[in-house]
C-alpha atoms as a PDB file:
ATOM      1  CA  UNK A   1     -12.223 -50.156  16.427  1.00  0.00           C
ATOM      2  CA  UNK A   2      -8.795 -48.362  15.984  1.00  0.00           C
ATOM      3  CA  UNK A   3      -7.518 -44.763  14.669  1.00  0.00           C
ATOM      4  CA  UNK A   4      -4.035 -44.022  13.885  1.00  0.00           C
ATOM      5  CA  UNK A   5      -2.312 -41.301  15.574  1.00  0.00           C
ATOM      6  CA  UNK A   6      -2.573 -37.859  14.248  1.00  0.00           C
ATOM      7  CA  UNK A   7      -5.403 -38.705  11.789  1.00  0.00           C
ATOM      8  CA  UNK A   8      -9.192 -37.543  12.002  1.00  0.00           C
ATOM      9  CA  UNK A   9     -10.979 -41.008  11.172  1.00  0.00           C
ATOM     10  CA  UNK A  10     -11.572 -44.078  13.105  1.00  0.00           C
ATOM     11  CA  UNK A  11     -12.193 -47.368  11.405  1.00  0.00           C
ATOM     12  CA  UNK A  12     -14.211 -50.448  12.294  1.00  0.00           C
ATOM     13  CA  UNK A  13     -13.230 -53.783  11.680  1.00  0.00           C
ATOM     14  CA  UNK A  14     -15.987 -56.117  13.164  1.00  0.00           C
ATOM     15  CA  UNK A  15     -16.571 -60.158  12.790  1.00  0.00           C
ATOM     16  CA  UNK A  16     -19.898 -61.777  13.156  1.00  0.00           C
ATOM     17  CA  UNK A  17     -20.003 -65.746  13.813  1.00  0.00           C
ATOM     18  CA  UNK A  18     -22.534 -67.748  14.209  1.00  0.00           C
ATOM     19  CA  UNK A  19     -21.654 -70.282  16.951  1.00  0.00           C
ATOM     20  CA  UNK A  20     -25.079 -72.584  16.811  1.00  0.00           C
ATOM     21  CA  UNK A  21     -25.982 -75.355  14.844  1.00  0.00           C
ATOM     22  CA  UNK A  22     -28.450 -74.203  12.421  1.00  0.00           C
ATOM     23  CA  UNK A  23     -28.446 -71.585   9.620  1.00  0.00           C
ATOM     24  CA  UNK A  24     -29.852 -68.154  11.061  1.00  0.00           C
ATOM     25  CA  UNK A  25     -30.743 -64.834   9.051  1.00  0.00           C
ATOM     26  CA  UNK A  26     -28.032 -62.243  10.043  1.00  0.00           C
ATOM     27  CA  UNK A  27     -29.408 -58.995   9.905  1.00  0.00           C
ATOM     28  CA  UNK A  28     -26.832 -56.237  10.856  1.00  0.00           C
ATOM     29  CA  UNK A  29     -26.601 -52.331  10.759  1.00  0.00           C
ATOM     30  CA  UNK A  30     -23.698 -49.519  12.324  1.00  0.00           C
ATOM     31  CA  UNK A  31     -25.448 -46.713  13.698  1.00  0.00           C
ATOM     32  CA  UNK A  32     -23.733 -43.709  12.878  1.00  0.00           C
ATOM     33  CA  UNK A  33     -25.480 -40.311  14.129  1.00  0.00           C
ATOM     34  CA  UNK A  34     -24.279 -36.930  13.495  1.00  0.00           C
ATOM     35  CA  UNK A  35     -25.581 -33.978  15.692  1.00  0.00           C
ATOM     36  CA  UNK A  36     -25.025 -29.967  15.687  1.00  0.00           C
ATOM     37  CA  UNK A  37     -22.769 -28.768  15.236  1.00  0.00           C
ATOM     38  CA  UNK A  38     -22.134 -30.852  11.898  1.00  0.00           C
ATOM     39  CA  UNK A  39     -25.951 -30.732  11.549  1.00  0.00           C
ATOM     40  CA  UNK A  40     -27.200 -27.293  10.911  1.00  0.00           C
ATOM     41  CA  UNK A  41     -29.619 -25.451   8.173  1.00  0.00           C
ATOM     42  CA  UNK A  42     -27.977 -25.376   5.236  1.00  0.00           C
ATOM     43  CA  UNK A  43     -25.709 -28.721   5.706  1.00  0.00           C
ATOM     44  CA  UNK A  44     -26.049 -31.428   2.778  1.00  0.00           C
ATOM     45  CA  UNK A  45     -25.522 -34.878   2.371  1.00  0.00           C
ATOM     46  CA  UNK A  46     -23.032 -35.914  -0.112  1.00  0.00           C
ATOM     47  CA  UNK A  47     -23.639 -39.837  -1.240  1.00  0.00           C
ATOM     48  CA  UNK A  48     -22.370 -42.400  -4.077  1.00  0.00           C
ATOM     49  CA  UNK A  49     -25.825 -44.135  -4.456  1.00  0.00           C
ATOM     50  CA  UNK A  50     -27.478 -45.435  -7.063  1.00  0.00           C
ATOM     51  CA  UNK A  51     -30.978 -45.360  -5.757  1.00  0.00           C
ATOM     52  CA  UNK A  52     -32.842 -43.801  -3.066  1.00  0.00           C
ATOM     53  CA  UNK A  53     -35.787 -45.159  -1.407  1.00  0.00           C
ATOM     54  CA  UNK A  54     -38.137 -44.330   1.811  1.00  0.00           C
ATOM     55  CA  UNK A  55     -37.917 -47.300   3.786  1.00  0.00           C
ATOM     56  CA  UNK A  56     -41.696 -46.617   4.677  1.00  0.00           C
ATOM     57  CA  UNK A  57     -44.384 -45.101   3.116  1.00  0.00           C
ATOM     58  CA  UNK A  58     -44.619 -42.177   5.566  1.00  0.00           C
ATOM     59  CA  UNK A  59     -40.814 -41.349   4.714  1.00  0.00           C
ATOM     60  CA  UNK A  60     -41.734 -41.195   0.564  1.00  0.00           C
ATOM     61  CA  UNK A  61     -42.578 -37.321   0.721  1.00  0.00           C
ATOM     62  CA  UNK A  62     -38.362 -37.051   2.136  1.00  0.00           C
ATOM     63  CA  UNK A  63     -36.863 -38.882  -0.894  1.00  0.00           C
ATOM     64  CA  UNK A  64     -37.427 -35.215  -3.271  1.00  0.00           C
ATOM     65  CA  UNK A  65     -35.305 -33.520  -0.654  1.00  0.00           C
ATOM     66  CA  UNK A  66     -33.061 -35.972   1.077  1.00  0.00           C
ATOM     67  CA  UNK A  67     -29.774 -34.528   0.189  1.00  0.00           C
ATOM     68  CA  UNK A  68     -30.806 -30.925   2.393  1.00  0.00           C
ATOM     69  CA  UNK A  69     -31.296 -30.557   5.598  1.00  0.00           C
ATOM     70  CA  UNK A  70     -32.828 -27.156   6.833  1.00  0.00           C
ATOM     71  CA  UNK A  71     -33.617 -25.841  10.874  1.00  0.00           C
ATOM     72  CA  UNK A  72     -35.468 -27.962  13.932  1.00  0.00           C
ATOM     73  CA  UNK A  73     -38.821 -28.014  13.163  1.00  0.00           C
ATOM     74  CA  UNK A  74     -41.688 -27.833  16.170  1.00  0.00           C
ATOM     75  CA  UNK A  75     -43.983 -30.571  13.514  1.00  0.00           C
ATOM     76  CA  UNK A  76     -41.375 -32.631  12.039  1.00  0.00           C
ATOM     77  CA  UNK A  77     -41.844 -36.378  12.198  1.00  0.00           C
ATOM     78  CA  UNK A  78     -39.035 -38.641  11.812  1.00  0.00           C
ATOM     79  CA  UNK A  79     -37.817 -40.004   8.028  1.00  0.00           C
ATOM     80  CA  UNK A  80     -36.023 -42.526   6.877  1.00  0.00           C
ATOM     81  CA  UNK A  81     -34.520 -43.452   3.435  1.00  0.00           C
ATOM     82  CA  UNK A  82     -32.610 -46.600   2.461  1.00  0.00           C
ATOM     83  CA  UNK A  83     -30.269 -45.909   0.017  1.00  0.00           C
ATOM     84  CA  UNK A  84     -28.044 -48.070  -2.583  1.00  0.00           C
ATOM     85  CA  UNK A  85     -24.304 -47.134  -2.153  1.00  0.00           C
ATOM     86  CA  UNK A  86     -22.212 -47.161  -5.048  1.00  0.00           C
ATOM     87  CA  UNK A  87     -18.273 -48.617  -4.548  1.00  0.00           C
ATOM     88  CA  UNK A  88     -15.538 -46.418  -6.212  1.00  0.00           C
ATOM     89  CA  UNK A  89     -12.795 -47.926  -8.066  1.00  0.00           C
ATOM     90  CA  UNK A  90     -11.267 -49.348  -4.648  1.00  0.00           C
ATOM     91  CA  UNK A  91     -14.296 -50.768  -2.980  1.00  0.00           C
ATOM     92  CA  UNK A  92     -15.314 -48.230  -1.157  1.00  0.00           C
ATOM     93  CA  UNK A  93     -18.472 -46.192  -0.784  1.00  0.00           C
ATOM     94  CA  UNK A  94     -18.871 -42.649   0.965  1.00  0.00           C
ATOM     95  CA  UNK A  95     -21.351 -40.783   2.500  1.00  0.00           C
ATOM     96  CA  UNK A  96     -21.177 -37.272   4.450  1.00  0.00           C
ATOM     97  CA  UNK A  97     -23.191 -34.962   6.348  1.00  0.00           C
ATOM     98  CA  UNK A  98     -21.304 -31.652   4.870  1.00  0.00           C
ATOM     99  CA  UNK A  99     -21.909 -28.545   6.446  1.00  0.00           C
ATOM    100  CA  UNK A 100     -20.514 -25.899   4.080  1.00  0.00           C
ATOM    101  CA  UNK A 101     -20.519 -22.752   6.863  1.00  0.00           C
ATOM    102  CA  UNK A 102     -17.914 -24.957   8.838  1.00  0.00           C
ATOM    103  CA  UNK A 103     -16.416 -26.016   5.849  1.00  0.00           C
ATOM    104  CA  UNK A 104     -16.335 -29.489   7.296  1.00  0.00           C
ATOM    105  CA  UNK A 105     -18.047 -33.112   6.984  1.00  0.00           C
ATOM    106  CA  UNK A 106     -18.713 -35.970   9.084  1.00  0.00           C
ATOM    107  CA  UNK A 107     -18.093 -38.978   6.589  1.00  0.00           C
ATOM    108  CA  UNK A 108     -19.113 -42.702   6.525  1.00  0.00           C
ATOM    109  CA  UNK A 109     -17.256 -45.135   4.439  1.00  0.00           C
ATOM    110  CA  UNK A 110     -18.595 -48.704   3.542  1.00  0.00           C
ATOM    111  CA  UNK A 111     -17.821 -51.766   1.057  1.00  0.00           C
ATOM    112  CA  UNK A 112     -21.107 -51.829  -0.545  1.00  0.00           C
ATOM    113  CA  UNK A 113     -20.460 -56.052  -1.371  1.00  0.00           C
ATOM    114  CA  UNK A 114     -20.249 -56.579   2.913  1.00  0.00           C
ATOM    115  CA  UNK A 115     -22.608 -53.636   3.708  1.00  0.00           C
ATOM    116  CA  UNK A 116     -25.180 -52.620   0.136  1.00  0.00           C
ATOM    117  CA  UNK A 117     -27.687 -50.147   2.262  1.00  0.00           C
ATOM    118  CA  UNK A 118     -27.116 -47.493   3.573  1.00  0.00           C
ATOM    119  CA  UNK A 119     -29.978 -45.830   6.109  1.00  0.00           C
ATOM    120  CA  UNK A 120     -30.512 -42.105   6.074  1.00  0.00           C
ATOM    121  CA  UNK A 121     -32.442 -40.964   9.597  1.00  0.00           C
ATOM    122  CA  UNK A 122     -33.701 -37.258   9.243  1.00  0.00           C
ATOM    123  CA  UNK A 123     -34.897 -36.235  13.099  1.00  0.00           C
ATOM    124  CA  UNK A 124     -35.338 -32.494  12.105  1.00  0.00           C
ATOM    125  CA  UNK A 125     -37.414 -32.082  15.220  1.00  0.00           C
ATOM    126  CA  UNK A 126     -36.602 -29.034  18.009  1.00  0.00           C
ATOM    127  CA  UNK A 127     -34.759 -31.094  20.847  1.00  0.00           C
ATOM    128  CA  UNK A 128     -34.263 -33.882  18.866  1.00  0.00           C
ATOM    129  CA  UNK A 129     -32.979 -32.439  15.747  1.00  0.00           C
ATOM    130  CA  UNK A 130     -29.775 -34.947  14.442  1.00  0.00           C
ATOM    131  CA  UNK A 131     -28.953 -37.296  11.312  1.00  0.00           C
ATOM    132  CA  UNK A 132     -28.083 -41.160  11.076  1.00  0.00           C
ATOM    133  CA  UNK A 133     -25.774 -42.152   8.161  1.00  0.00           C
ATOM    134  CA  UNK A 134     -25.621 -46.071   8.966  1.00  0.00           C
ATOM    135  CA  UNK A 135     -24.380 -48.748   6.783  1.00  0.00           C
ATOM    136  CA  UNK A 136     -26.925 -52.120   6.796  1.00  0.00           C
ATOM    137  CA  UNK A 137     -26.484 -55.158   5.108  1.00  0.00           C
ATOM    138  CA  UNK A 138     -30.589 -55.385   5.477  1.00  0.00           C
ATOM    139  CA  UNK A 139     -34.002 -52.704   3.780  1.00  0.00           C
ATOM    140  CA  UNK A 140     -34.378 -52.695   7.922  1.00  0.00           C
ATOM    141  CA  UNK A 141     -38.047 -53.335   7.149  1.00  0.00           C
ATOM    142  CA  UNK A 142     -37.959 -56.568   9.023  1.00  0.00           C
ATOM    143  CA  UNK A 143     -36.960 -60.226   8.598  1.00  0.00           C
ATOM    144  CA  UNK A 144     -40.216 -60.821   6.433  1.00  0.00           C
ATOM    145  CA  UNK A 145     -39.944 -58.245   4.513  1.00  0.00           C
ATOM    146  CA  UNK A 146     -36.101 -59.195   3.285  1.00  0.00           C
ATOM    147  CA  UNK A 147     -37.087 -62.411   2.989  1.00  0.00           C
ATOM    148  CA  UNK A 148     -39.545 -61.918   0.405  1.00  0.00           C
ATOM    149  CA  UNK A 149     -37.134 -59.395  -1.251  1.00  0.00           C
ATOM    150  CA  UNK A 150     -34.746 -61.718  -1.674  1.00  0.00           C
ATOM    151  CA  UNK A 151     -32.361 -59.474   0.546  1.00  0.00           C
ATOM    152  CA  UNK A 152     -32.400 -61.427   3.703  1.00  0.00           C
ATOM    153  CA  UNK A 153     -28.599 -63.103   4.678  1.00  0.00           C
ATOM    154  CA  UNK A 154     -28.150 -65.785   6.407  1.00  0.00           C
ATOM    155  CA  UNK A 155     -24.750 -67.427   8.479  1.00  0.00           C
ATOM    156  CA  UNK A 156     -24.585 -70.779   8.579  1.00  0.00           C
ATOM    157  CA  UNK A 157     -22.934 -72.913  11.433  1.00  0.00           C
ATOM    158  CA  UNK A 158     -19.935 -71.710  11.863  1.00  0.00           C
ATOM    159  CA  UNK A 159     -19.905 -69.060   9.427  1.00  0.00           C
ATOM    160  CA  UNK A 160     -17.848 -66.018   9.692  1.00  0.00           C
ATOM    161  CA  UNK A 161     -18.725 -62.389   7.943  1.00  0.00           C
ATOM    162  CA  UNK A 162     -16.639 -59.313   8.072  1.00  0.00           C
ATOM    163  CA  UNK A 163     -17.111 -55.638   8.401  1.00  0.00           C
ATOM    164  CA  UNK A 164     -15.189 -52.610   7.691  1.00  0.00           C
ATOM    165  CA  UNK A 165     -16.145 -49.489   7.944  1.00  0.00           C
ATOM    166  CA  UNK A 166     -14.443 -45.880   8.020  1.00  0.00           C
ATOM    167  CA  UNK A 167     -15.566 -42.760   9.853  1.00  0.00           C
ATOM    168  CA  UNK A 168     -13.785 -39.572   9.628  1.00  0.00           C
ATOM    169  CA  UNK A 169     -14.134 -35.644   9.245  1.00  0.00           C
ATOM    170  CA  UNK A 170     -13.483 -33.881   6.062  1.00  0.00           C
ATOM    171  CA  UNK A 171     -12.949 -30.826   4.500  1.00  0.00           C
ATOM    172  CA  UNK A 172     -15.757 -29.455   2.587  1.00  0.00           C
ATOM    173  CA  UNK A 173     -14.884 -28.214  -1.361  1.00  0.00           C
END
């Protein structure tokens, strides 16, 4: 991890190996939560995908609404949402919690050929109310689930995979 002097992002250059002997599914995501301030009623999330989908079926009543997020709730029960990240002309894809009274945004930026998910955790709840915007190269169902996908990576001996990711604030338009 590294920033550069005067900026407001970070960035995240990571290398998984596998060091055994035998091919071994590589399942990976960055967990990247964002909290009040940034997190308030009215704040939206701002995303390149191309699909949206609850990762279970007790998240499928969040996909209508997933790009608002409104006050704590006393009932609310976590949701999560995989989503499909769409690369811009450079690679990169971008996703931000906005919050429009601040006129500011907590972004995540990811290639979507190292990283192609994209997790959205809504934990609306009072005392626990905060986002997760966190890049996956997995559904984050589990191994068998991937694997019947046909999503599930795997390293082989030896094998080396990189990561970059970029995390910053941004003005809201």
């Amino acid at each position: 991890m590294w920033a550069r002097l005067g900026e407001s992002r970070l960035f995240v250059d990571d290398e998984v190996q596998n060091l055994g002997h035998a091919s071994v599914p590589h399942m990976l995501a960055y967990h990247v939560n964002v909290g009040f301030p940034m997190l308030d009623d009215g704040s939206q999330l701002v995303s390149s995908e191309r699909q949206v989908e609850p990762m279970t079926e007790d998240s499928a009543d969040a996909v209508d609404d997933y790009t608002s997020y409104g006050p704590p709730r006393g009932d609310w029960q976590a949701k999560v949402l995989v989503h499909r990240p769409r690369a811009d002309v450079d690679g990169w894809a971008e996703t931000a919690v906005v919050n429009p009274r601040l006129g500011l945004g907590l972004y995540v930026k990811q290639r979507p050929e190292q990283l192609p998910f994209l997790w959205q955790w809504k934990q609306l709840g009072q005392g626990t109310y905060v986002t997760g915007i966190e890049p996956a190269n997995c559904l984050g169902r589990g191994r068998a689930d991937d694997r019947a996908r046909g999503t599930l990576q795997f390293l082989e001996p030896g094998e080396r995979r990189t990561y970059n990711i970029e995390i910053g604030v941004r003005h809201a338009s």
